[in-house]
Protein backbone atom coordinates (compact mmCIF):
# COMPACT_ATOMS: atom_id res chain seq x y z
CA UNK A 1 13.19 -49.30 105.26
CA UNK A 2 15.12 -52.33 106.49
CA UNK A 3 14.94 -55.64 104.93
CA UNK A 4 15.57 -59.43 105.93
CA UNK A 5 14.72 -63.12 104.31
CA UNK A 6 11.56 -63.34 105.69
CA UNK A 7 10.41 -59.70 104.25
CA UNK A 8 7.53 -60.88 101.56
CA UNK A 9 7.93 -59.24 98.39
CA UNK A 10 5.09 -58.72 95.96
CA UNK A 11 4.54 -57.29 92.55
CA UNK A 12 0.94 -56.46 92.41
CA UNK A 13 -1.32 -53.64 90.50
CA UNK A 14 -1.89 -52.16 93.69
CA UNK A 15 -1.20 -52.47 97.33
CA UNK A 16 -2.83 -55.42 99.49
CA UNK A 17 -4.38 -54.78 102.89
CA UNK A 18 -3.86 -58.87 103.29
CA UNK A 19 -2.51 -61.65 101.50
CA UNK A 20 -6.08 -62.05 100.69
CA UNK A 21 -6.19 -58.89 98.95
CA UNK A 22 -7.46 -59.36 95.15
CA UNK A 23 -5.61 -56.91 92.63
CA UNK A 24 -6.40 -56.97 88.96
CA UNK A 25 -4.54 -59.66 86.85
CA UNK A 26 -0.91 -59.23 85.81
CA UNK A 27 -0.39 -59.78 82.43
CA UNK A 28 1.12 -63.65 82.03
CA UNK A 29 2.98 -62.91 78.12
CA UNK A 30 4.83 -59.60 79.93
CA UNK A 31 5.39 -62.07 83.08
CA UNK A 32 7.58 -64.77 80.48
CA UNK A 33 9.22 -61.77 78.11
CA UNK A 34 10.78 -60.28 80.74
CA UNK A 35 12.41 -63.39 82.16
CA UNK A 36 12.79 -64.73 79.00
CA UNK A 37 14.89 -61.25 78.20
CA UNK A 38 16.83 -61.28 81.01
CA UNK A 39 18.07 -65.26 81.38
CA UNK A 40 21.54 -63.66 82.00
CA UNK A 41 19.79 -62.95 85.69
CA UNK A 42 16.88 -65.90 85.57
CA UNK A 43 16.02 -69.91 85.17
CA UNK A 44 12.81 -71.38 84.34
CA UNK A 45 11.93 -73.80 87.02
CA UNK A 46 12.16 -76.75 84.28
CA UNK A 47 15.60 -75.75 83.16
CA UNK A 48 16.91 -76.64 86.39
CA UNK A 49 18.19 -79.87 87.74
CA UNK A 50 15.08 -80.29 89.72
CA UNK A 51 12.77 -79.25 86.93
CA UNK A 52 14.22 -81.50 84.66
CA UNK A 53 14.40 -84.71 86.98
CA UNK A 54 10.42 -83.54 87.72
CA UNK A 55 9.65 -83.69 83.88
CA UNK A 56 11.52 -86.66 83.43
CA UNK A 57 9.92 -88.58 86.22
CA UNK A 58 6.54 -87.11 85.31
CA UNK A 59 5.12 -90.51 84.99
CA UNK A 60 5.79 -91.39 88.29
CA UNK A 61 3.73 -88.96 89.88
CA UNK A 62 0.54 -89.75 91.28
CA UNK A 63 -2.50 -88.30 89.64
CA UNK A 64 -3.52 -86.03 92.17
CA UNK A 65 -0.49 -83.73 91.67
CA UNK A 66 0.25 -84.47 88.14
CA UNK A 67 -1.51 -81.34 87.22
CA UNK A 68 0.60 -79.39 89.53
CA UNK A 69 3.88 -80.72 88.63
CA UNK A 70 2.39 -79.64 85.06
CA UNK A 71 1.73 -76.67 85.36
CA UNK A 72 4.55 -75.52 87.25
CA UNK A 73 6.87 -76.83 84.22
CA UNK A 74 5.34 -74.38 82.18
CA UNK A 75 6.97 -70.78 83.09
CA UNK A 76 5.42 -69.86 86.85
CA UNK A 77 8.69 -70.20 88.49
CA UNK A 78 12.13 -69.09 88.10
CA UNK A 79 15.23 -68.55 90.00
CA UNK A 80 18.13 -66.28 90.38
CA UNK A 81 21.04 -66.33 91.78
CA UNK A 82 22.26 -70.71 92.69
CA UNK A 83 24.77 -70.72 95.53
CA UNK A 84 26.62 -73.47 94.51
CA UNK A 85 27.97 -74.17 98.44
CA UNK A 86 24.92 -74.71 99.44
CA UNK A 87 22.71 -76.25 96.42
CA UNK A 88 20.23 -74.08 95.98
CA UNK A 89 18.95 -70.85 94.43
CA UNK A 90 19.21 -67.44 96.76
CA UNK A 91 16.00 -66.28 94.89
CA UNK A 92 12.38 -67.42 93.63
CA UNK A 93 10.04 -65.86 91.52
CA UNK A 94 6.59 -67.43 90.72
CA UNK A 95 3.53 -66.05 89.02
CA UNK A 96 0.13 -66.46 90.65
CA UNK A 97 -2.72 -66.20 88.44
CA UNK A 98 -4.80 -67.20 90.99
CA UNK A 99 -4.03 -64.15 92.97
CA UNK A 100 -3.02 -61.77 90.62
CA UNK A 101 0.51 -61.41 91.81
CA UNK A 102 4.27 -62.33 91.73
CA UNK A 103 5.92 -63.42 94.66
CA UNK A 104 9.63 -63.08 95.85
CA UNK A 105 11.32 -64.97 97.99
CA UNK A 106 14.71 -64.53 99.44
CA UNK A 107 17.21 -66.90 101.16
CA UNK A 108 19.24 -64.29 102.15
CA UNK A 109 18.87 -60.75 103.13
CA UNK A 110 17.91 -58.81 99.70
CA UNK A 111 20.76 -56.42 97.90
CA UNK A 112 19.52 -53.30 96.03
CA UNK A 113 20.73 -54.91 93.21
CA UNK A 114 18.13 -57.31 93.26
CA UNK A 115 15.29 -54.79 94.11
CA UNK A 116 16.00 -53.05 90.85
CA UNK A 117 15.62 -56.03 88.59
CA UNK A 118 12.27 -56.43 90.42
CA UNK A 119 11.57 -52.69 89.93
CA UNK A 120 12.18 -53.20 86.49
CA UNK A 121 9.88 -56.60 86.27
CA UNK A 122 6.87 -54.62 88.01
CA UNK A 123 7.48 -51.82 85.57
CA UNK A 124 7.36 -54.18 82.73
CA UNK A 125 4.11 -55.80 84.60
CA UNK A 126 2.69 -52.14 84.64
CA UNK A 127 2.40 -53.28 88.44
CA UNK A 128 4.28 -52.16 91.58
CA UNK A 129 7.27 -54.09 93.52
CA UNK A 130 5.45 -54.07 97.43
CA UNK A 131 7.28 -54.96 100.43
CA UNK A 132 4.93 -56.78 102.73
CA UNK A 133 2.09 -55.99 100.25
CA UNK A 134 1.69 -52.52 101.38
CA UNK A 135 5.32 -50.51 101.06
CA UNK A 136 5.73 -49.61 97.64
CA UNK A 137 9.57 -49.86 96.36
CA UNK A 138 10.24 -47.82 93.34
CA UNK A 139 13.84 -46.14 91.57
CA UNK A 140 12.87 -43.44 94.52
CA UNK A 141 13.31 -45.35 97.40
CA UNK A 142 15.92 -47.66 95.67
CA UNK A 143 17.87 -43.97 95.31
CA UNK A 144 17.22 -43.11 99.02
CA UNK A 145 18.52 -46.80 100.04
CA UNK A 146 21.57 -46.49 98.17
């Protein structure tokens, strides 16, 4: 199993044929005690420089996206990992109620160290960590990888 940047992670209940796959909901409270319990490793979106210049300028917004900008203040998105040459964070986490799912993006190619803190967040979830939707990563195939 080889991975890049542009491999999509997921955690899900179960697999997705598509990204238009609908799973049954994660569980939001699990979703904000596990990042909450591992800060060492995550930031909230509005801890960062850019969420806290977004809620300060919140005013500014236009209506249209104000609810947006809301809502994404309010524990959907965290980070891991800023690379301080280049400005930004290597990883992004956000929570999609919508679609019943947590998605994982990478800006660089991903370590095994970082699949087994997402093992460990699906586990929490009582979900799965998927690769592409449909792989299923678990301690197994983290073991076989190492």
């Amino acid at each position: 199993m080889k991975f890049n940047r542009s491999t999509h992670f997921y955690i899900a209940t179960n697999t997705m044929d598509s990204v238009f796959t609908k799973t049954q909901p994660l569980d939001y409270g699990k979703w904000v005690d596990f990042v909450d319990k591992n800060q060492i490793d995550f930031i909230w979106y509005e801890k960062t420089k850019s969420g806290l210049e977004a809620a300060a300028n919140i005013d500014k917004v236009p209506e249209d996206f104000k609810e947006g900008v809301i809502a994404s203040l309010n524990k959907l998105i965290c980070y891991k990992e800023f690379d301080s040459k280049k400005g930004f964070y290597d990883i992004n986490c956000s929570f999609d109620s919508r679609n019943n799912r947590v998605s994982i993006g990478f800006e660089r190619t991903p370590k095994l160290e970082d699949l087994k803190i997402f093992v460990e967040m699906a586990k929490h979830l009582d979900a799965l960590l998927l690769k592409d939707g449909k792989e299923i990563i678990d301690e197994r195939v983290i073991d076989r990888l190492g």
